[in-house]
Protein backbone atom coordinates (compact mmCIF):
# COMPACT_ATOMS: atom_id res chain seq x y z
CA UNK A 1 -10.67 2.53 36.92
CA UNK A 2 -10.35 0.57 33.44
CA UNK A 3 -10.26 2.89 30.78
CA UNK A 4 -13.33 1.85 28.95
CA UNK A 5 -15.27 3.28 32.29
CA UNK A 6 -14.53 6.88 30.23
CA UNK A 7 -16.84 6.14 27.24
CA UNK A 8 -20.23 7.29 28.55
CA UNK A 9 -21.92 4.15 28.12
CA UNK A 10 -25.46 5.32 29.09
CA UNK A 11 -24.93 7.55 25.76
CA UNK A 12 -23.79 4.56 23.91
CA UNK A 13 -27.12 2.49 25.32
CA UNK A 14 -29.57 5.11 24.45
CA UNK A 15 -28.31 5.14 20.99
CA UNK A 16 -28.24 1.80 20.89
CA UNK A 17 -31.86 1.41 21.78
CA UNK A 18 -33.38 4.31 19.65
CA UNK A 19 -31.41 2.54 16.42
CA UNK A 20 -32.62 -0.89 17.53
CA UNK A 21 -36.03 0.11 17.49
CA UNK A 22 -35.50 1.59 13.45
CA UNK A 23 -35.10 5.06 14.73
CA UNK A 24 -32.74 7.73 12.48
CA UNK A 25 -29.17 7.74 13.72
CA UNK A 26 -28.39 10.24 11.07
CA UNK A 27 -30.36 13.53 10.93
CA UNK A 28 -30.71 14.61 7.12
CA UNK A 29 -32.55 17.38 5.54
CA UNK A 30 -34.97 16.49 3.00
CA UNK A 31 -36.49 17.94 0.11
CA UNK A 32 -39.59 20.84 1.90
CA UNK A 33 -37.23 21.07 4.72
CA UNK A 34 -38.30 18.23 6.92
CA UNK A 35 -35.19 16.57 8.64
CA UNK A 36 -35.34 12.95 10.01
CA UNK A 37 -35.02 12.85 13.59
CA UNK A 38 -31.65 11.19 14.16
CA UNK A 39 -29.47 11.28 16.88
CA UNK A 40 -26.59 13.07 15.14
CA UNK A 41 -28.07 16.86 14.41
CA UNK A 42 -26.98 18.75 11.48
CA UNK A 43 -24.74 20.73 13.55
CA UNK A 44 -22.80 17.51 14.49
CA UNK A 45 -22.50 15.84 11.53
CA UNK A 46 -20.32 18.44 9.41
CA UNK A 47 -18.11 18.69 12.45
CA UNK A 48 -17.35 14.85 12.06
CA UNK A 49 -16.33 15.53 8.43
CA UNK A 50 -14.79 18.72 8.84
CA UNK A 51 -11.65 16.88 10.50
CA UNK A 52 -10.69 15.19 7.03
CA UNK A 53 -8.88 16.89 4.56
CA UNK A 54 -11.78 16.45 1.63
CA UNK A 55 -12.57 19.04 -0.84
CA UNK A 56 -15.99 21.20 -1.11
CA UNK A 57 -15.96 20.02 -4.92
CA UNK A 58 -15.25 16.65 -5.52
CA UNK A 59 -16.14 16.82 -9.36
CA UNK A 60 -14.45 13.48 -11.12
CA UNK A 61 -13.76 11.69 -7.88
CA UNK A 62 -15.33 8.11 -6.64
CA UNK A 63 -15.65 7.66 -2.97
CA UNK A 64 -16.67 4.77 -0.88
CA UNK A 65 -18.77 5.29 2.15
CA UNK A 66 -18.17 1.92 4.49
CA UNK A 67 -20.91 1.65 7.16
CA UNK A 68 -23.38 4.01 5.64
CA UNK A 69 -25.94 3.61 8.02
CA UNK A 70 -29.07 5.97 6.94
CA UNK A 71 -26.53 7.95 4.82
CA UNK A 72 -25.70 11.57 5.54
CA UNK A 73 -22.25 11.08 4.43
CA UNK A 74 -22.67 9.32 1.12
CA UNK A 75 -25.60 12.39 0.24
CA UNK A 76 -22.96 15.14 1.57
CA UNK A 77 -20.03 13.46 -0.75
CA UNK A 78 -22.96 13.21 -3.62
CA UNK A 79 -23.96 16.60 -2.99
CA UNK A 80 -20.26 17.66 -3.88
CA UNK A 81 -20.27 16.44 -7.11
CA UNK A 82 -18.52 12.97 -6.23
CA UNK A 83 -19.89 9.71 -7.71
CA UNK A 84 -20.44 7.30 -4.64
CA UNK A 85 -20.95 3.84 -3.36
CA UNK A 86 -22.03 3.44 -0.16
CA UNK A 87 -22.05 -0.19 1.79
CA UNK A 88 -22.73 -1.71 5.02
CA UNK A 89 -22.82 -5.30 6.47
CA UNK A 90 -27.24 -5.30 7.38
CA UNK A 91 -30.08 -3.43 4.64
CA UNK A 92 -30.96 -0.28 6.10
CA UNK A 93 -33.99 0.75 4.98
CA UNK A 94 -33.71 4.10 6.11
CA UNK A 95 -30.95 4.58 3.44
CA UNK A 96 -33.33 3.15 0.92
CA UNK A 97 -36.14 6.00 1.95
CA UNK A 98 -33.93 8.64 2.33
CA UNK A 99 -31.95 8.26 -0.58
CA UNK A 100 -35.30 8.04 -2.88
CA UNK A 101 -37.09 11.21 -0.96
CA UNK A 102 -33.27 13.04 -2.02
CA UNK A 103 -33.91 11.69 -6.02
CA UNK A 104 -30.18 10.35 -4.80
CA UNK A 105 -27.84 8.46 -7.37
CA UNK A 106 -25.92 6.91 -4.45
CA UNK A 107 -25.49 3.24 -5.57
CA UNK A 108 -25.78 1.22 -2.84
CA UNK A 109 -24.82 -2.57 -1.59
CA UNK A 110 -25.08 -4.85 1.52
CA UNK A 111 -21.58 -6.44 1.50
CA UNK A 112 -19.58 -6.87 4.88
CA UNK A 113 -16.04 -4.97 5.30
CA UNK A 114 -14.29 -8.14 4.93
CA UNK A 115 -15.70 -9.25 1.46
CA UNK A 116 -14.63 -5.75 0.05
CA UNK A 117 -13.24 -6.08 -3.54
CA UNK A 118 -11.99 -3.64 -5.44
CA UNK A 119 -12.65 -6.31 -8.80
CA UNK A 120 -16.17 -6.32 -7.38
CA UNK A 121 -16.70 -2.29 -7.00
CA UNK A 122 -13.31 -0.46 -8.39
CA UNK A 123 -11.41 1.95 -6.13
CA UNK A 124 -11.95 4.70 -5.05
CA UNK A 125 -10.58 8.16 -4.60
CA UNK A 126 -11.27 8.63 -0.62
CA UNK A 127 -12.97 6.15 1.44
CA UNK A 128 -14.55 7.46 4.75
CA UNK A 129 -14.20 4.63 7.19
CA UNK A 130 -16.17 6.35 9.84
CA UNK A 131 -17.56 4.93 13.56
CA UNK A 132 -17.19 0.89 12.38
CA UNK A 133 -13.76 -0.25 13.18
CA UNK A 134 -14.56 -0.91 17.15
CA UNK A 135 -17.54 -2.89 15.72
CA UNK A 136 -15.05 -5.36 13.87
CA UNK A 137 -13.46 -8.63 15.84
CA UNK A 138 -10.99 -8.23 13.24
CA UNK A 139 -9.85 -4.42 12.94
CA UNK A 140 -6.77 -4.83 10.80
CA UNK A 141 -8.00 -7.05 8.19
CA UNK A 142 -10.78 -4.57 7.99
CA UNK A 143 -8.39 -1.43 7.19
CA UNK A 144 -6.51 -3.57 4.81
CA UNK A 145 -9.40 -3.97 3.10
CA UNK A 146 -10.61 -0.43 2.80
CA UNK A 147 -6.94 0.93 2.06
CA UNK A 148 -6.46 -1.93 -0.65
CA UNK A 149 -9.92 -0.39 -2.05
CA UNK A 150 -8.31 3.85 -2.18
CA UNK A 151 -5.97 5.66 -4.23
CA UNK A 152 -5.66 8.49 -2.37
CA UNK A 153 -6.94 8.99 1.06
CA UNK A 154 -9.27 7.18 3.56
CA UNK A 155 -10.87 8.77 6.46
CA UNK A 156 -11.07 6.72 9.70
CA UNK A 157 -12.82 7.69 12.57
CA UNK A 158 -13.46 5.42 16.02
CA UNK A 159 -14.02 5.54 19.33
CA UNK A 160 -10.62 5.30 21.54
CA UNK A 161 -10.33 4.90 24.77
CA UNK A 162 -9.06 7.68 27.39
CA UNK A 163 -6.09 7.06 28.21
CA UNK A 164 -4.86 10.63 28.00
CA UNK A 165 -5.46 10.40 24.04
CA UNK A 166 -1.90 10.37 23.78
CA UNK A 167 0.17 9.55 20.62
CA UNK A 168 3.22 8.74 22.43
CA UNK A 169 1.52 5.98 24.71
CA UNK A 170 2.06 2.36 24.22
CA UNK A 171 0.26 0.97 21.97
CA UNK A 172 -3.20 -1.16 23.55
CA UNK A 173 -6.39 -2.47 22.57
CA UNK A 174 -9.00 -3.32 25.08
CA UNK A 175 -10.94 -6.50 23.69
CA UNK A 176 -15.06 -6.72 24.74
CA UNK A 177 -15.97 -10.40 25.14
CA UNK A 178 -19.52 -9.79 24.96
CA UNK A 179 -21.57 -6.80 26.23
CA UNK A 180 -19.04 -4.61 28.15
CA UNK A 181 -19.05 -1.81 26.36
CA UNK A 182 -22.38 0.35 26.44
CA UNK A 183 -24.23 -2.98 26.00
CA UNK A 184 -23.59 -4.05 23.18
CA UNK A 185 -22.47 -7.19 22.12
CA UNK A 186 -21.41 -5.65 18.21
CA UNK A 187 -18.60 -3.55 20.29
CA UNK A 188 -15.45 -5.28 20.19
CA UNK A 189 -12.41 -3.41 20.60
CA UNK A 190 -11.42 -0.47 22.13
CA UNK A 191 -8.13 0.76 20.77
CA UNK A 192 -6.17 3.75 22.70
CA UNK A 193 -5.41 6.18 20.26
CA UNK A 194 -1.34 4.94 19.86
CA UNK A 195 -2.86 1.65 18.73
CA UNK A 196 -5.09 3.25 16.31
CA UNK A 197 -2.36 5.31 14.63
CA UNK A 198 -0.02 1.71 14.44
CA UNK A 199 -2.93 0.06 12.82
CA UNK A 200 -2.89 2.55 10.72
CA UNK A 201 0.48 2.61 9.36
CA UNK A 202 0.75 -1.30 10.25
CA UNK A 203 -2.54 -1.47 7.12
CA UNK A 204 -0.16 -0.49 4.68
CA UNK A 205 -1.22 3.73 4.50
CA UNK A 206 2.56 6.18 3.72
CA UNK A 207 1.26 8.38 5.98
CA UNK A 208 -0.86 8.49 8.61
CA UNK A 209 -2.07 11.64 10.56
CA UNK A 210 -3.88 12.01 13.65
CA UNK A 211 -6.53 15.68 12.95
CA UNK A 212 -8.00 15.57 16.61
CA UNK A 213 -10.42 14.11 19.27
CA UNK A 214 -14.53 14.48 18.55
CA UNK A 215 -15.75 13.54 22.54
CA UNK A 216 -14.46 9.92 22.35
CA UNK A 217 -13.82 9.58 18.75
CA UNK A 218 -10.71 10.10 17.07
CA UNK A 219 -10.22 11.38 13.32
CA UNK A 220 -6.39 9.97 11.46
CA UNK A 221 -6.17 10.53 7.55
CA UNK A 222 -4.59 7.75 6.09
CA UNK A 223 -2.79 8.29 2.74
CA UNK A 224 -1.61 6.33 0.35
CA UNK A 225 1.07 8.67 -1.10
CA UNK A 226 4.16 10.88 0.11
CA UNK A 227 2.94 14.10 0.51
CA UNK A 228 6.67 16.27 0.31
CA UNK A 229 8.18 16.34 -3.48
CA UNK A 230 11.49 14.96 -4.39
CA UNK A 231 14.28 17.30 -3.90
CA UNK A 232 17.50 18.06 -5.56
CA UNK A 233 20.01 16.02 -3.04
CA UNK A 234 21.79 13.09 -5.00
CA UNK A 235 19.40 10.53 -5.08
CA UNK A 236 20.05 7.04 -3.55
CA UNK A 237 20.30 4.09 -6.13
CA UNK A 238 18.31 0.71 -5.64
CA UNK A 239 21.13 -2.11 -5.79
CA UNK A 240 19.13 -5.18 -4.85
CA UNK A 241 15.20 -6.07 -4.29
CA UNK A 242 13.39 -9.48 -2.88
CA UNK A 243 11.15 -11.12 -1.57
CA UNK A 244 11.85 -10.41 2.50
CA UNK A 245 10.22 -13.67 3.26
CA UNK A 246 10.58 -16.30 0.52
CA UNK A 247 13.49 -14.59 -0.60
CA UNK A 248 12.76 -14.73 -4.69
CA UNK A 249 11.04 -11.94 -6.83
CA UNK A 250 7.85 -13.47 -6.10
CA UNK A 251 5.16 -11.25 -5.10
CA UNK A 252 1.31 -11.93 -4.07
CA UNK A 253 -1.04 -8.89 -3.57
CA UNK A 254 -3.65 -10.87 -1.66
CA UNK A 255 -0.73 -12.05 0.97
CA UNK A 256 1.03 -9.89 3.54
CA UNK A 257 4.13 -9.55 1.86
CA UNK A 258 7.47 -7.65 2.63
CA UNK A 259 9.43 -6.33 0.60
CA UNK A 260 13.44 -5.96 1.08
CA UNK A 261 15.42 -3.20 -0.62
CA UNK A 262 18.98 -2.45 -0.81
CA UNK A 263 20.67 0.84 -2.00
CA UNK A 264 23.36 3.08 -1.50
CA UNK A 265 23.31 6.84 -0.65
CA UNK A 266 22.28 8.75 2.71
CA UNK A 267 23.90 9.05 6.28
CA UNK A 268 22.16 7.95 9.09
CA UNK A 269 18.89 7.17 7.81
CA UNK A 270 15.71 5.79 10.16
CA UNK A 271 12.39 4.88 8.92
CA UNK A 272 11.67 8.33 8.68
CA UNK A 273 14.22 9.49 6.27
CA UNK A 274 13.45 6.64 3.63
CA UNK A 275 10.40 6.53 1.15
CA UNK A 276 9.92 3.54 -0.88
CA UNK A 277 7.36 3.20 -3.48
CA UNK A 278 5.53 0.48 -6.00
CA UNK A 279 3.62 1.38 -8.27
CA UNK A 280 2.69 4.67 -7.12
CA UNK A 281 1.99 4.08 -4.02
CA UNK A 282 4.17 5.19 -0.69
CA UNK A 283 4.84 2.27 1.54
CA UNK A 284 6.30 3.36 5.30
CA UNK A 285 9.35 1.05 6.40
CA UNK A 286 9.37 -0.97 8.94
CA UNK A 287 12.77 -1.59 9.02
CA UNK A 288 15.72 0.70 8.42
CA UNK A 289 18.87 -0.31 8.98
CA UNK A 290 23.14 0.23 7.70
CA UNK A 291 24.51 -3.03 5.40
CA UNK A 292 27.71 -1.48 5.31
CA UNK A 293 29.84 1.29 4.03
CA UNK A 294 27.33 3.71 2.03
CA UNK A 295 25.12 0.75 1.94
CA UNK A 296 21.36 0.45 3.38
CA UNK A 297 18.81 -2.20 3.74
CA UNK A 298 14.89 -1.30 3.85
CA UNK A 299 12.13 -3.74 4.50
CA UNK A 300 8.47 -2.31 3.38
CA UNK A 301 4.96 -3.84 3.21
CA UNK A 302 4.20 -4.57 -0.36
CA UNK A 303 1.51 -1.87 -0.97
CA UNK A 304 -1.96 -3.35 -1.15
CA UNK A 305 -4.79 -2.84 -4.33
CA UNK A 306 -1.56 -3.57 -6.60
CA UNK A 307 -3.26 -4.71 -10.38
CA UNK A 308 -1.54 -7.83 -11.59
CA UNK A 309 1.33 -6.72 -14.09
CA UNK A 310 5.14 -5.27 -13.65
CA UNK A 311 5.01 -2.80 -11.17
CA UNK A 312 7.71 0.22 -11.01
CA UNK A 313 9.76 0.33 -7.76
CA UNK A 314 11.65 3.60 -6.55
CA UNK A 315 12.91 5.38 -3.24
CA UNK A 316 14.29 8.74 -2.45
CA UNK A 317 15.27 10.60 0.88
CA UNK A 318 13.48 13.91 2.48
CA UNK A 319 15.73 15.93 0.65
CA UNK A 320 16.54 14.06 -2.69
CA UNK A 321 15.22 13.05 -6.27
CA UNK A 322 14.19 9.73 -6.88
CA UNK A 323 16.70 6.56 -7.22
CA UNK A 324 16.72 4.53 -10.62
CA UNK A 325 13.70 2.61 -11.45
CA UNK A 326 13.36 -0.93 -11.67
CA UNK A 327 10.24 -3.36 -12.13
CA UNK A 328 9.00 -6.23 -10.20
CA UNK A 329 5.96 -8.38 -10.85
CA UNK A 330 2.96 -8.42 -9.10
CA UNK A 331 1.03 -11.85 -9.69
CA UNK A 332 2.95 -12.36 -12.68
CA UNK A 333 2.95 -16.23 -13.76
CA UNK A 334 5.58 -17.87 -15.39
CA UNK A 335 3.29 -17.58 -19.00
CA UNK A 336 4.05 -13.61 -18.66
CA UNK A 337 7.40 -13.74 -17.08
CA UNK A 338 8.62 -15.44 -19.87
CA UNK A 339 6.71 -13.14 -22.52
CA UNK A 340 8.67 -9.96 -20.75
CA UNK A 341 11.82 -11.60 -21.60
CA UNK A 342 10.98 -12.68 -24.92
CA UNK A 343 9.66 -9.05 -25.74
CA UNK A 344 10.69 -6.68 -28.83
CA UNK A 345 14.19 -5.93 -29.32
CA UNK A 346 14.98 -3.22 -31.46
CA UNK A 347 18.89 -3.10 -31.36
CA UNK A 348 19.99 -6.35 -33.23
CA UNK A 349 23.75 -5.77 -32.00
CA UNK A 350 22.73 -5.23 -28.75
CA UNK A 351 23.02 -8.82 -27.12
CA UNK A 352 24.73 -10.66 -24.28
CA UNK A 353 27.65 -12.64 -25.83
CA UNK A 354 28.85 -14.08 -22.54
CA UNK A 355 27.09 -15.08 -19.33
CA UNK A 356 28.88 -16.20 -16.31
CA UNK A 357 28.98 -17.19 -12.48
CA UNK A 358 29.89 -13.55 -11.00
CA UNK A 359 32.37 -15.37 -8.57
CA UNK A 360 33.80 -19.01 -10.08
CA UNK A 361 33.17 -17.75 -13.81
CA UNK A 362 31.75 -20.66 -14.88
CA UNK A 363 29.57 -19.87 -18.40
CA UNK A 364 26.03 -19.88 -18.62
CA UNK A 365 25.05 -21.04 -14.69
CA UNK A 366 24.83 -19.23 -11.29
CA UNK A 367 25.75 -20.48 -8.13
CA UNK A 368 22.77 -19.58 -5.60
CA UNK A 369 24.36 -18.22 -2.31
CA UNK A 370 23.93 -15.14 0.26
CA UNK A 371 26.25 -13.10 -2.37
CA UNK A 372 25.46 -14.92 -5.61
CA UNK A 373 25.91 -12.55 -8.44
CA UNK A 374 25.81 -12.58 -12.24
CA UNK A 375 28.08 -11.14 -14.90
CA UNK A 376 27.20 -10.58 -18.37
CA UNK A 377 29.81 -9.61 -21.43
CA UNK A 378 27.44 -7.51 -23.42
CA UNK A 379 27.83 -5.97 -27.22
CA UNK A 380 26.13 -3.20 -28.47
CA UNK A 381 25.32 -1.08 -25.25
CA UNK A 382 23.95 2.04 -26.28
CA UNK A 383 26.24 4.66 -25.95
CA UNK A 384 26.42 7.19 -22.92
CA UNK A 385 24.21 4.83 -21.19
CA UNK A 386 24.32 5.45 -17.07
CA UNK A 387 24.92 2.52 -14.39
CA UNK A 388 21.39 3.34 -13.13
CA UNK A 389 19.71 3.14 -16.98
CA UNK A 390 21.41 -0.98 -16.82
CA UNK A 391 19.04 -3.92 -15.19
CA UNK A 392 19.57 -7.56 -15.63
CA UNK A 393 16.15 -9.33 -16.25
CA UNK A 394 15.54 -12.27 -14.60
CA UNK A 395 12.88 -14.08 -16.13
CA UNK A 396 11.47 -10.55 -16.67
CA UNK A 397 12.13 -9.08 -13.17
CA UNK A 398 15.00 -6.57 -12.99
CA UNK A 399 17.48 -6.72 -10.84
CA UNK A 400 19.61 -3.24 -11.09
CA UNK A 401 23.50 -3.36 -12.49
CA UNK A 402 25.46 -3.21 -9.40
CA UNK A 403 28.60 -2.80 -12.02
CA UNK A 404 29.29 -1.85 -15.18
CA UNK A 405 32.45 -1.82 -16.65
CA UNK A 406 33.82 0.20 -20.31
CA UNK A 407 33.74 -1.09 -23.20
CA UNK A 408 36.81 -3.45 -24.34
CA UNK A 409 38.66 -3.94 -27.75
CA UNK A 410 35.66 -5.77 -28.95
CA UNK A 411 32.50 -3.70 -27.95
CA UNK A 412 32.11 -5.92 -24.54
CA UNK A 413 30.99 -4.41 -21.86
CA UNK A 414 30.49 -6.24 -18.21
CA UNK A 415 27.60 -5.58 -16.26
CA UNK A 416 26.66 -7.75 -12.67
CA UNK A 417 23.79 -7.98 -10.95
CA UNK A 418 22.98 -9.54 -7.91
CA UNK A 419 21.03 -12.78 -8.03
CA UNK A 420 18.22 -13.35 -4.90
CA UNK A 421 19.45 -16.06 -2.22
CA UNK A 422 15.77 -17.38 -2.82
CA UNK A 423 15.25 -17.86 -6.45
CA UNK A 424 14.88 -21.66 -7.05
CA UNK A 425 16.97 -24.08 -9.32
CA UNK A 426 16.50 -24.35 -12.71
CA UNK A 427 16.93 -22.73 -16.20
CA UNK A 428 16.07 -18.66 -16.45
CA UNK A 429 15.95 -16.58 -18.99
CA UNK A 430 18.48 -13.53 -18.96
CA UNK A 431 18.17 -10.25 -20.58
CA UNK A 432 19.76 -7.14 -20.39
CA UNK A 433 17.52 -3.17 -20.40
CA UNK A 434 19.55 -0.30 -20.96
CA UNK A 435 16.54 2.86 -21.33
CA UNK A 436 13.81 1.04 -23.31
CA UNK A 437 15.99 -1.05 -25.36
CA UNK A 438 16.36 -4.80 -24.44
CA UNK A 439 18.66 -7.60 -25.26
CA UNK A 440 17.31 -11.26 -26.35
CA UNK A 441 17.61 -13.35 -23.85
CA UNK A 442 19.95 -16.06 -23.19
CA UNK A 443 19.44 -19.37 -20.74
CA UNK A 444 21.51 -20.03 -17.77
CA UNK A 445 20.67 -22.64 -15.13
CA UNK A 446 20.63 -21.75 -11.70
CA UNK A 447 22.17 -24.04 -9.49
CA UNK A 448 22.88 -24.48 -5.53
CA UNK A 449 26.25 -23.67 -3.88
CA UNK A 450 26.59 -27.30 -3.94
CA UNK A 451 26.06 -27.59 -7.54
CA UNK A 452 22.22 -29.58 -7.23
């Protein structure tokens, strides 16, 4: 028996046909008591919602309703004080009715999952994400799109085939050519619940949790922040960031970029142990592994719905606080890269006197190889300043002190950084942050091992 022979597909055909012929899917109670015959009662609707973790009062909070249909969920989330914009790929003009019978403030557009913007429409709070995803030919891009468009948490609900409903299982996806499931040729996939969950996670969410089975429907929350708070354990400190593809600090928010962290701290750490984050959001690695003594490497999907600008970049363990703090950019241009390093300095003794090769010491140029490394001679480091307080800008992306030495006879103090295997010839611009206070920069030209 193929597994899609568990969804009752006579069900599936009689709904089908009722909502074909403009009949109510959703049963909603209107002003006088009269309730639109729909499919889904009132006693089965709450249930549906009831398997999310949303609040009764959602007071201050946006939410995005994807797939309205006639609109029982957008008028429950309205209902709770939210403010809310509900969508869906076809006009339904039972929304329309509805929603002026309720004297309803739900704003409301025809827009298809994949055109979702959050420049168009904002973001959102929580985003309920509920019965479309086996309707889409392209599932993944569609959950990128909704968790690019949330802040907090997004609600996805979808049919799954029986397969045991187990988490464990390998992850598969049945794929519906045409009409083969319930009759309808809008039914695409039909993901077991494993290859829900890894779409999931694979879409970018921290955390992703599985709250139970409705019939054939399963309910995950999808976050987009670590739920446990930093401990007191010594926290792990960032040593190195790039690029995990192109291998520079470039970084595109529209693309499907990875992001490549090293630090030092921990004992036998897995992808569960380690919790990267940009800008405020969690990202779940997909890659954990050792890079010798004390030493870690973590690859991460750049979290998505990033605004354009210099993003903050941390990581802790289960138990520990968070590791120093560096900043990358996010669709930064060379225009603003340059206007970071040629920022506000407010220490006129604090400047880099010397700037060498961290390996040939050759002045003012960098040899690009797999351990390339800088080293600055710097005066006028503010006293008491910690290793993890030191970055080396690179045309305005910092890269974190990997040393820093005490201060000589003449106020000089060495601090190296680690220069990207990626980053492309030419002249940078070099600064030095200790705490909020930056050093103007100086030039140095990048070069290849070769010396091109």
């Amino acid at each position: 028996m193929k597994a899609r022979d568990a969804v009752d597909t006579e069900k599936v055909q009689r709904q089908a046909a009722h909502i074909n012929t403009g009949g109510w899917y959703h049963s909603i109670e209107l002003p006088g008591g009269k309730i639109t015959p729909g499919l889904q009662t009132l006693e089965q609707l709450p249930l549906r919602l009831r398997k999310f973790p949303i609040p009764e009062d959602l007071r201050g909070k946006r939410v995005l309703d994807v797939g309205a249909w006639d609109g029982w969920f957008s008028f429950e989330m309205e209902r709770r004080g939210a403010s809310v914009v509900a969508v869906d790929a076809v006009r339904s003009d039972n929304f329309l009715r509805a929603r002026e019978l309720l004297g309803s403030k739900v704003e409301y557009h025809v827009v298809d999952v994949y055109d979702l913007s959050s420049s168009d429409l904002g973001v959102f709070d929580i985003v309920l994400f509920l019965g479309v995803l086996y309707h889409l030919k392209h599932p993944m891009l569609a959950l990128e799109r909704v968790c690019a468009m949330s802040t907090d948490l997004v609600c996805v609900e979808s049919l799954v085939i029986n397969d045991g409903y187990n988490t464990d299982a390998i992850p598969s996806m049945e794929f519906y050519e045409t009409t083969e499931l319930g009759g309808q040729f809008d039914n695409w996939v039909g993901p077991n619940l494993a290859c829900l969950l890894s779409f999931c996670r694979t879409a970018g969410f921290a955390r992703v949790r599985f709250e139970g089975m409705l019939d054939d429907r399963a309910h995950v929350s999808c976050f987009r922040t670590w739920d446990n708070v930093a401990g007191k354990g010594p926290a792990p400190q960032i040593i190195s960031i790039y690029n995990a593809v192109s291998l520079d600090l470039n970084f595109s928010s529209p693309k499907d970029e990875y992001v490549s962290l090293w630090f030092t701290g921990g004992e036998n750490l897995t992808t569960e142990d380690v919790f990267p984050e940009v800008g405020g959001y969690g990202s779940r690695p997909v890659k954990v592994q050792s890079a010798g003594p004390n030493g870690w490497h973590a690859v991460f999907k750049l979290p998505l719905g990033l605004p354009t600008g210099w993003a903050t970049v941390r990581l802790r363990f289960k138990d520990t606080g968070y590791s120093n703090i560096i900043r990358m950019g996010v669709d930064v241009d060379a225009g603003q890269r340059r206007a970071r390093s040629q920022g506000t300095f407010d220490l006129p003794e604090f400047k880099i006197e010397i700037a060498t090769d961290g390996k040939t010491w050759e002045r003012n140029l960098v040899r690009i190889h797999r351990d390339a490394c800088i080293s600055l001679w710097v005066l006028g480091l503010p006293r008491h300043t910690a290793a993890s307080d030191v970055c080396v800008r690179l045309d305005g992306s910092d890269l974190p002190a990997v040393y820093l030495g005490e201060s000589d006879a003449a106020g000089l103090t060495q601090v190296n950084a680690l220069i990207p295997y990626g980053i492309a010839p030419g002249t940078v611009d070099i600064n030095v942050a200790a705490g909020d206070s930056v050093t103007p920069p100086v030039q140095v030209k990048v070069v290849s091992e070769s010396g091109a």
